[in-house]
C-alpha atoms as a PDB file:
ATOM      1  CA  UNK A   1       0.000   0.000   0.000  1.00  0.00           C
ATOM      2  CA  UNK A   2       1.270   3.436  -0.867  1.00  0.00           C
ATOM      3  CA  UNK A   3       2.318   5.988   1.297  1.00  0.00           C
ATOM      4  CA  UNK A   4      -0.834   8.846   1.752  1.00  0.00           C
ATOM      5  CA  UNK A   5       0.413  12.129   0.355  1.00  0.00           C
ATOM      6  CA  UNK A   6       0.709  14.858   2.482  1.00  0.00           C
ATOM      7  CA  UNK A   7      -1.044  17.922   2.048  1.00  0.00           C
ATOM      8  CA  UNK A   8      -1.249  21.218   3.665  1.00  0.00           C
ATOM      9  CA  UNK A   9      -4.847  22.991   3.543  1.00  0.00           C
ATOM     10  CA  UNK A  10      -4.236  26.536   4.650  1.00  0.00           C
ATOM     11  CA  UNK A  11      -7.335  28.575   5.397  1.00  0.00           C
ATOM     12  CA  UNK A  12      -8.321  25.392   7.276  1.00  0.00           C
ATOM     13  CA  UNK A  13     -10.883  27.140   9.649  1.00  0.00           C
ATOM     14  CA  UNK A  14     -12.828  29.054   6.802  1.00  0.00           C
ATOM     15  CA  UNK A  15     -16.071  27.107   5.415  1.00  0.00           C
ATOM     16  CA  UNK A  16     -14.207  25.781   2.435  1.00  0.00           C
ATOM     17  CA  UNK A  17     -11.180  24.740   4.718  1.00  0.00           C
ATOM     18  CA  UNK A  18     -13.303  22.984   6.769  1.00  0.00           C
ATOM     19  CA  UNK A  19     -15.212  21.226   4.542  1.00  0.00           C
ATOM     20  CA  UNK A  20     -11.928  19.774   3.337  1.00  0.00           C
ATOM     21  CA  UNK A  21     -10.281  18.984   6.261  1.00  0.00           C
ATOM     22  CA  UNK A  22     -13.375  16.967   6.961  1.00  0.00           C
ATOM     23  CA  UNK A  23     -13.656  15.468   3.480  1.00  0.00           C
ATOM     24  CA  UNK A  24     -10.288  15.026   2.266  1.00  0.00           C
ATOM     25  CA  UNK A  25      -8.718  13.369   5.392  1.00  0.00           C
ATOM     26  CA  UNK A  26      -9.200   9.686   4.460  1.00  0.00           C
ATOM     27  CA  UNK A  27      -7.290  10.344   0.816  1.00  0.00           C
ATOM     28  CA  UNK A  28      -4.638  12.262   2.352  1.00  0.00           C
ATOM     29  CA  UNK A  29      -2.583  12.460   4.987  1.00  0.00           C
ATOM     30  CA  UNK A  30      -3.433  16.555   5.979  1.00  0.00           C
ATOM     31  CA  UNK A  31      -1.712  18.954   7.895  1.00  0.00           C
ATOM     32  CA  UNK A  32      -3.898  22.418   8.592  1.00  0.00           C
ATOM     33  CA  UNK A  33      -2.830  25.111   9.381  1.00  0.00           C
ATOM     34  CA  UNK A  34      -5.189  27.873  10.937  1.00  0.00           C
ATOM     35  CA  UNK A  35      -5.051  31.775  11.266  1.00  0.00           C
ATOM     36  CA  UNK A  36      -5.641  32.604  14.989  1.00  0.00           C
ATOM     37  CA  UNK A  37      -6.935  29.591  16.600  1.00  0.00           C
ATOM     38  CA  UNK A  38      -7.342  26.005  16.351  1.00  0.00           C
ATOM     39  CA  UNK A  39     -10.967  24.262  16.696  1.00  0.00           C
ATOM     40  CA  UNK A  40     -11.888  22.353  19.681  1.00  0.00           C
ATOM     41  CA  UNK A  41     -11.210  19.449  18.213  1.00  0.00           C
ATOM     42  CA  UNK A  42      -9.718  19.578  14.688  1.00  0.00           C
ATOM     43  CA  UNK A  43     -10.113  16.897  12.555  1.00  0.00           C
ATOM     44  CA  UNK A  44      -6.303  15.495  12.078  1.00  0.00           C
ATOM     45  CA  UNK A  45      -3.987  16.314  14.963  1.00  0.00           C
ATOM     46  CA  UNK A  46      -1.610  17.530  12.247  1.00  0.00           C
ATOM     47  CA  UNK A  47      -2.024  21.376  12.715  1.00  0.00           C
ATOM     48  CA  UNK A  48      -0.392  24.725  12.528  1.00  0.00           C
ATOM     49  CA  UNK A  49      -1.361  28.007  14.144  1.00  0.00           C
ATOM     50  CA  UNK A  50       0.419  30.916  11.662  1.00  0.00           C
ATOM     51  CA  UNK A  51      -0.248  34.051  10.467  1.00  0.00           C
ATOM     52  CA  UNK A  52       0.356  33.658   6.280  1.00  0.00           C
ATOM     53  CA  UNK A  53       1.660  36.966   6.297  1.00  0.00           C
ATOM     54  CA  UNK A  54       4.587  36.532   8.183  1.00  0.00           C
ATOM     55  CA  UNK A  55       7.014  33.706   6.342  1.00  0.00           C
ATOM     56  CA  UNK A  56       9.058  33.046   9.174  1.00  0.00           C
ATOM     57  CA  UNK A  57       5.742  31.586  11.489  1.00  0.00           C
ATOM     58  CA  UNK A  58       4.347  30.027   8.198  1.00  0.00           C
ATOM     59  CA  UNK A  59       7.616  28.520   7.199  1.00  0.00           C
ATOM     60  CA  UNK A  60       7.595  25.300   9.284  1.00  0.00           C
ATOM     61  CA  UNK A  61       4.502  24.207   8.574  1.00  0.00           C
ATOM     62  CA  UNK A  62       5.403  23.201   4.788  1.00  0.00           C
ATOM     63  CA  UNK A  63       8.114  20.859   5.950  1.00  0.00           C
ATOM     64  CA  UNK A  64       7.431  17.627   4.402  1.00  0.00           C
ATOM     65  CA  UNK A  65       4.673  18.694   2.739  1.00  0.00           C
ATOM     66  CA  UNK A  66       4.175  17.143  -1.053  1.00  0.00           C
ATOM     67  CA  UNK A  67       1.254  19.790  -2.117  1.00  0.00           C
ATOM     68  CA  UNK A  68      -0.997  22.732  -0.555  1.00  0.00           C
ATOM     69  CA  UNK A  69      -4.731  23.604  -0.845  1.00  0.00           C
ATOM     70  CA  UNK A  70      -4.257  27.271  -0.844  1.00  0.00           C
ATOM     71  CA  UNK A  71      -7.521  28.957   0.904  1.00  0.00           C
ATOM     72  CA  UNK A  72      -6.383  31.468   3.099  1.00  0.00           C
ATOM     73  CA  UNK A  73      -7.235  34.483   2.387  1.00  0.00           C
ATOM     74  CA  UNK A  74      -9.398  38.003   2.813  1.00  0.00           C
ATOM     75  CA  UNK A  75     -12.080  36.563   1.466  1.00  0.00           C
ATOM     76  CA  UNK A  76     -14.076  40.180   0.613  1.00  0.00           C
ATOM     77  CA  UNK A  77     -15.031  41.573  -2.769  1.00  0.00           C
ATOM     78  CA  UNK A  78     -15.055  44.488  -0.721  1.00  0.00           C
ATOM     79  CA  UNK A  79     -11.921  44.425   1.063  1.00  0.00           C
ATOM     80  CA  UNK A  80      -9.251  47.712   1.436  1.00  0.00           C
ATOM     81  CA  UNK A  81      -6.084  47.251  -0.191  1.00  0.00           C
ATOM     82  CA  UNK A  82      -4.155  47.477   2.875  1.00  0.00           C
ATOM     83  CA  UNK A  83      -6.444  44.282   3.940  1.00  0.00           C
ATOM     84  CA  UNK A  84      -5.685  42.360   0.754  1.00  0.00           C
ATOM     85  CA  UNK A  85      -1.953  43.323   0.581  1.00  0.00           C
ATOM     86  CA  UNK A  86      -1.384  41.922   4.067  1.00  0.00           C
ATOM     87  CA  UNK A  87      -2.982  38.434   3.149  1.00  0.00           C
ATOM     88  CA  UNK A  88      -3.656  38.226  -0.177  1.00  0.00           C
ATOM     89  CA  UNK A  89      -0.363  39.636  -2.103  1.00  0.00           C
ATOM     90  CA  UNK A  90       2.369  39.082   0.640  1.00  0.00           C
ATOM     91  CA  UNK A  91       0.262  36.138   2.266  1.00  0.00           C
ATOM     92  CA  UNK A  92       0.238  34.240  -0.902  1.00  0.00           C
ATOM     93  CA  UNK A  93       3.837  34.995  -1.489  1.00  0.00           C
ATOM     94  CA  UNK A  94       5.135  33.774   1.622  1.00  0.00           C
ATOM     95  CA  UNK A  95       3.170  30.310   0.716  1.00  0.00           C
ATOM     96  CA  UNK A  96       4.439  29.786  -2.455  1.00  0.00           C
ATOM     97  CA  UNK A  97       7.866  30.548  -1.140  1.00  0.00           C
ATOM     98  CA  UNK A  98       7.623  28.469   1.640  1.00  0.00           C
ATOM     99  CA  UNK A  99       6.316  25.633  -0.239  1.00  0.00           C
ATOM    100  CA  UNK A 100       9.182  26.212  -2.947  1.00  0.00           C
ATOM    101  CA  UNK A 101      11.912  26.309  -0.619  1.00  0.00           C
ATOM    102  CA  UNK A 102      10.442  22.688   1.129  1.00  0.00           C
ATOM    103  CA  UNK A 103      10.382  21.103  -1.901  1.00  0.00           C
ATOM    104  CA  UNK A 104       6.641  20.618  -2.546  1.00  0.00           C
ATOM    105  CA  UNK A 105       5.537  19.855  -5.793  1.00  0.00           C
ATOM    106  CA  UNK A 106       2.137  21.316  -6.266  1.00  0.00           C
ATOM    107  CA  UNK A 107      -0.136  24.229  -5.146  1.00  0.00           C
ATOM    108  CA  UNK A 108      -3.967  24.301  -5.811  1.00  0.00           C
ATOM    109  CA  UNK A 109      -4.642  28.221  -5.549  1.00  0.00           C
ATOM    110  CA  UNK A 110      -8.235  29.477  -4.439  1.00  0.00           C
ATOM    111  CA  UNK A 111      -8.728  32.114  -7.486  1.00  0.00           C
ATOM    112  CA  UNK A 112     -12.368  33.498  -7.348  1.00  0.00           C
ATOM    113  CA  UNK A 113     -15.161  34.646 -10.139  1.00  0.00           C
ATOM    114  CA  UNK A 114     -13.967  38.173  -9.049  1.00  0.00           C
ATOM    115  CA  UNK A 115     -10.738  37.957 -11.797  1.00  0.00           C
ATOM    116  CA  UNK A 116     -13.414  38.497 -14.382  1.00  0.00           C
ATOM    117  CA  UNK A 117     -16.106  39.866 -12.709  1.00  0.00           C
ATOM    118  CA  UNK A 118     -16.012  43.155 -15.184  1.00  0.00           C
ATOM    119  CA  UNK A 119     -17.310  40.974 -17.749  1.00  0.00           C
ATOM    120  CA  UNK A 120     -19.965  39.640 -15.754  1.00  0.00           C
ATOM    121  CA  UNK A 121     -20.876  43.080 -14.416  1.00  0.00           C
ATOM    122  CA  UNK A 122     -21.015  43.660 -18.528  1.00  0.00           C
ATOM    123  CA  UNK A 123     -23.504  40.415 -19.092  1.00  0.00           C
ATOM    124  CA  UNK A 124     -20.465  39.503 -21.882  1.00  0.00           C
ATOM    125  CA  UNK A 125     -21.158  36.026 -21.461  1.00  0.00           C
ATOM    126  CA  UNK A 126     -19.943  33.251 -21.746  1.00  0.00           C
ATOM    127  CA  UNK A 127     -16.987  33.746 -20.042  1.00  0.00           C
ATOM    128  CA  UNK A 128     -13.745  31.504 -20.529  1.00  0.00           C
ATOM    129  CA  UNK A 129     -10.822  30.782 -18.210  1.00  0.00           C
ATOM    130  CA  UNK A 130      -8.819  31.686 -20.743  1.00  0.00           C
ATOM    131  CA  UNK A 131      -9.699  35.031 -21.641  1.00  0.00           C
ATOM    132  CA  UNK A 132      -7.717  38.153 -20.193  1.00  0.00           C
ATOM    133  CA  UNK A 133      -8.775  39.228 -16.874  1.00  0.00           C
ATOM    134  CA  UNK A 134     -10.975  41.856 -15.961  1.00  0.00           C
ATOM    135  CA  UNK A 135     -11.055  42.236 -12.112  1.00  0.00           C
ATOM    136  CA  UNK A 136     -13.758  43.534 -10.256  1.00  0.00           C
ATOM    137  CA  UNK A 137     -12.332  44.900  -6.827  1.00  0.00           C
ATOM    138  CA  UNK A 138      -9.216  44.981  -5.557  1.00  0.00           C
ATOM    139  CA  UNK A 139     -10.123  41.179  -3.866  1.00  0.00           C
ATOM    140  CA  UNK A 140     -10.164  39.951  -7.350  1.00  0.00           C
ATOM    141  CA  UNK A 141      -7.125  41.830  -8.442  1.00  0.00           C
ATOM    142  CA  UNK A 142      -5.434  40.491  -5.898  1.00  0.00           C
ATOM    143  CA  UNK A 143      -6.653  37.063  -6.958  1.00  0.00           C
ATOM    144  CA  UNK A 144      -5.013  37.613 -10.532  1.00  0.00           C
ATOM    145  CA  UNK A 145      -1.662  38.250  -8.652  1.00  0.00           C
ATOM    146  CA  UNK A 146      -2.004  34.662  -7.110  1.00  0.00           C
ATOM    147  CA  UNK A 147      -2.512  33.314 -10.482  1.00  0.00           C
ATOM    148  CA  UNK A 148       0.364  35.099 -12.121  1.00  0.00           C
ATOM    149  CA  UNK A 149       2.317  34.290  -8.714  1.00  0.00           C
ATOM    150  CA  UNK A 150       1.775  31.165  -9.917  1.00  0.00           C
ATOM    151  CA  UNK A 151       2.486  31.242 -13.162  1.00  0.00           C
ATOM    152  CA  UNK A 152       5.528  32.687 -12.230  1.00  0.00           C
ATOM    153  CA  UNK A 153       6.834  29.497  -9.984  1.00  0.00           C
ATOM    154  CA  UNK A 154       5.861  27.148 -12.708  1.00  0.00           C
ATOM    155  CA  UNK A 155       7.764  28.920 -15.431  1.00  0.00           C
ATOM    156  CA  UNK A 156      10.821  29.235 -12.866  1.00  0.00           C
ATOM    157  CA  UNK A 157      11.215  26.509 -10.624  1.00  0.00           C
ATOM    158  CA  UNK A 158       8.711  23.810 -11.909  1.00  0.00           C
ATOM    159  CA  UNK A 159       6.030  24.057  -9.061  1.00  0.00           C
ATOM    160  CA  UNK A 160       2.527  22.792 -10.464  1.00  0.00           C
ATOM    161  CA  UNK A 161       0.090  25.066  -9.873  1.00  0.00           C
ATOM    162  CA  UNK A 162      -3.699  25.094 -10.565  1.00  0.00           C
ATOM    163  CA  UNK A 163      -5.973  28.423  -9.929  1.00  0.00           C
ATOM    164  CA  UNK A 164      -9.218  27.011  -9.467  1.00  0.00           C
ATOM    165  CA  UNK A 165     -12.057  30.243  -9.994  1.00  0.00           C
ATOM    166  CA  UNK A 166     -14.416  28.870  -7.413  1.00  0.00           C
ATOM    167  CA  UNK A 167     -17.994  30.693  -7.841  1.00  0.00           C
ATOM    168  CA  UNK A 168     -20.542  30.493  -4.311  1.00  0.00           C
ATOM    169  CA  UNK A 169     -20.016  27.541  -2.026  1.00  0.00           C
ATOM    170  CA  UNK A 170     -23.417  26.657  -0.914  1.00  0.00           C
ATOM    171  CA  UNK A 171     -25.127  23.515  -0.353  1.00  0.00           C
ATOM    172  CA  UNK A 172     -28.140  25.134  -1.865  1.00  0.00           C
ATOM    173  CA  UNK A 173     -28.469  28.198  -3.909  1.00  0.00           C
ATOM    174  CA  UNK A 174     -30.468  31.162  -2.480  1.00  0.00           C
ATOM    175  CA  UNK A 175     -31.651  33.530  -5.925  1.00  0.00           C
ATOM    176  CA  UNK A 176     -30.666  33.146  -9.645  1.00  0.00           C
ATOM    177  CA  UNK A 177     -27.442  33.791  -9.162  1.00  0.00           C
ATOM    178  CA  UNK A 178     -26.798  31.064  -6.949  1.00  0.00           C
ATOM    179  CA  UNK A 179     -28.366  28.534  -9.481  1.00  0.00           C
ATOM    180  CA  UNK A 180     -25.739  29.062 -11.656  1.00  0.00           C
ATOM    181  CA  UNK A 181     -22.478  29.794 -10.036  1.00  0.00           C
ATOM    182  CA  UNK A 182     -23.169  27.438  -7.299  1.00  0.00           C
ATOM    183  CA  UNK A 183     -19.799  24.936  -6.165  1.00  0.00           C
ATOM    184  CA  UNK A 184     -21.602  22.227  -3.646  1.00  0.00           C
ATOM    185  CA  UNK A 185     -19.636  21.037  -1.064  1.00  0.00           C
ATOM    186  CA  UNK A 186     -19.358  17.552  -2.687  1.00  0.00           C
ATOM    187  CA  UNK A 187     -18.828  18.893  -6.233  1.00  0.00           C
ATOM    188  CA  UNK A 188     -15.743  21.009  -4.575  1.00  0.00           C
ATOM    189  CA  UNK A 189     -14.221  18.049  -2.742  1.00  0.00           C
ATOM    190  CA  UNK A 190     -14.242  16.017  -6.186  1.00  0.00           C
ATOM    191  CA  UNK A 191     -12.442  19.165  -8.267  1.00  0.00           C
ATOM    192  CA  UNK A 192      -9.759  19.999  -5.560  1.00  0.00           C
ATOM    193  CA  UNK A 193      -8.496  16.074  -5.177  1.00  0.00           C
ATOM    194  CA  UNK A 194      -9.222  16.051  -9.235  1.00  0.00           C
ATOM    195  CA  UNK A 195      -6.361  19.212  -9.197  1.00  0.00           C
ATOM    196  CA  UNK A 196      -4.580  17.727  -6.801  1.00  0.00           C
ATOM    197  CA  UNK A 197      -4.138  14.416  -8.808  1.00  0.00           C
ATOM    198  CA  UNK A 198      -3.557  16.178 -12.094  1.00  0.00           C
ATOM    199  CA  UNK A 199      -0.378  15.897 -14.341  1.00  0.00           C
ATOM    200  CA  UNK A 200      -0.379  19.606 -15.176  1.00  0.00           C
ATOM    201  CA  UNK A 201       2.306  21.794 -14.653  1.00  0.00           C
ATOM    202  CA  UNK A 202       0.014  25.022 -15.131  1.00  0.00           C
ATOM    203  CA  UNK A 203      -3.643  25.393 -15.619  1.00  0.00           C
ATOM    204  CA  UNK A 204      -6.733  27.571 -14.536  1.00  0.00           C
ATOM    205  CA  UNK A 205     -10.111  26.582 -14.397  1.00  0.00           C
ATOM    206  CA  UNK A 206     -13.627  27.633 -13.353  1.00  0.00           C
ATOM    207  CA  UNK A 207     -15.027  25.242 -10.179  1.00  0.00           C
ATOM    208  CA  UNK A 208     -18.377  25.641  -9.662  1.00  0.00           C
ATOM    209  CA  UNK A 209     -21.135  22.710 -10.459  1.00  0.00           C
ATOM    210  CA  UNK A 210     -22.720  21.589 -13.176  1.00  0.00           C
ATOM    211  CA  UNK A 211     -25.610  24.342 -13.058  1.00  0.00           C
ATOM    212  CA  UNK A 212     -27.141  23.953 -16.628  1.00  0.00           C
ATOM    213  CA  UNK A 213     -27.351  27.935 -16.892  1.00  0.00           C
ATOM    214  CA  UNK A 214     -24.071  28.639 -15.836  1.00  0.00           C
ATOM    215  CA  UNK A 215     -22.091  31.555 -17.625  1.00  0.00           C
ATOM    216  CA  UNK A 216     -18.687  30.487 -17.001  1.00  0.00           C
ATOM    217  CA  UNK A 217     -17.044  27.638 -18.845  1.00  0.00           C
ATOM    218  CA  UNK A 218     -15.965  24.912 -17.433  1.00  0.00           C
ATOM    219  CA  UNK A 219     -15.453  22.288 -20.215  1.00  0.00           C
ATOM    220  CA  UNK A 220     -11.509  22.357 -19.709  1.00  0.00           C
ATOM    221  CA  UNK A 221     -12.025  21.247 -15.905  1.00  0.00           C
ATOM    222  CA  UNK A 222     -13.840  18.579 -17.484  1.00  0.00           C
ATOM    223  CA  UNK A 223     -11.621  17.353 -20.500  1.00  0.00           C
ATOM    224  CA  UNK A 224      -8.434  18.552 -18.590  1.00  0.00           C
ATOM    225  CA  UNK A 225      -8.959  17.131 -15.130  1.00  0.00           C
ATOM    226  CA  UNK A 226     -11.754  14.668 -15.738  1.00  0.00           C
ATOM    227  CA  UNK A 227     -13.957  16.913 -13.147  1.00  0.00           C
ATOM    228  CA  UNK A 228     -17.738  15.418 -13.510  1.00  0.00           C
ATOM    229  CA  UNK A 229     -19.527  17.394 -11.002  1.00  0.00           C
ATOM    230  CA  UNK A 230     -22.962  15.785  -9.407  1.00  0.00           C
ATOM    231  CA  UNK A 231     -24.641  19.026  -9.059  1.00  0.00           C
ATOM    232  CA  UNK A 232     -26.678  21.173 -10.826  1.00  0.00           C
ATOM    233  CA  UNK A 233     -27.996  24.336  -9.119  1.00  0.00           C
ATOM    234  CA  UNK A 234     -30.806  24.654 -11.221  1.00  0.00           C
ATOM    235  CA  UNK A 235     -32.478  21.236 -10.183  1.00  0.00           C
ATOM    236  CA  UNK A 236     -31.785  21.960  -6.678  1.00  0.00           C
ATOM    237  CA  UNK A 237     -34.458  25.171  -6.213  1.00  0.00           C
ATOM    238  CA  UNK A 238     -33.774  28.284  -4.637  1.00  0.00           C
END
């Protein structure tokens, strides 16, 4: 029997993190690390307290690490840039470093809709992974940085990297919106362990579910990672 992976889930308090943690566990052997505190009882007893913006706390917890789930984050479209500078520009710097310099060999990068949200704010729709971005706050510019971050350790040191766009984690979608950028919890377990399984050095792809109405493309997840999500948000009511 082979030896689990390990993987480091950063952001492992947040809903997404969580879920994860939870989820992910039996296919992986996870270490989490956390912002401020732990849980009660986390789910592994793998498990990191760190601030991402400071590289010499968040160092240590990439030892021996293979890949990261990269969640951590300020999460708000509406965030100051002095709020997504600390966490989201130097934050996902010092993880990519950190992760570089312990030899891991893959990073699976929470992106978000926001990188194109100009075009959605336009209705110019369908929207491709592939097209240039178009930010829509300084949360999703900051977003694009991570991807080009990225980008940036593939082309230079070989570190896989896949920016997953990840639309409105819900178990059920709440207006018309919801029905089609929905990502159920399920259908975002399958396309983060589909990333982190993936023989591709660099690659970006929308991850919601398979909402039949949906305005953003995710046919490449599908030929390109063999994502089949189980959802649809428009069979599931609002």
């Amino acid at each position: 029997m082979s030896e689990k992976r390990k993987v480091l889930i950063t952001g492992a308090g947040g809903r997404i993190g969580s879920h994860l943690a939870a989820t992910l566990r039996d296919a992986y052997d996870l270490r989490l690390l956390y912002n401020r505190t732990k849980p009660e009882a986390p789910p592994v007893d793998d498990w990191f307290v760190a601030d991402i913006a400071d590289f010499d706390a968040v160092r240590p917890a990439l030892d021996g690490v293979d890949a990261v789930v990269h969640l951590a984050a300020q999460g708000s479209p509406y965030a100051l840039w002095e709020e997504v500078m600390e966490k989201n520009i130097a934050g996902t710097y010092n993880i990519f470093e950190a992760a570089r310099q312990a030899g891991a060999s893959k990073i699976v990068f929470a992106s978000t809709n926001h990188v194109m949200g100009m075009y959605d704010r336009d209705g110019a729709w369908p929207i491709y992974a592939n097209q240039p971005v178009r930010p829509d706050s300084l949360y999703g510019v900051s977003k694009a940085f991570g991807e080009n971050l990225g980008r940036y350790y593939y082309d230079q040191y070989g570190l896989s990297v896949i920016n997953l766009r990840i639309g409105w984690f819900l178990t059920e979608p709440k207006d018309d919106f919801g029905e089609w950028s929905i990502l159920t919890p399920r259908d975002c377990t399958q396309i983060v362990a589909k990333s982190l399984e993936a023989d591709l050095g660099f690659a970006t792809f929308y991850a919601i579910s398979g909402n039949a109405n949906r305005n953003w493309d995710i046919s490449d997840a599908i030929v390109k990672l063999g994502y089949r999500p189980e959802d649809d948000g428009t069979k599931m009511g609002s």
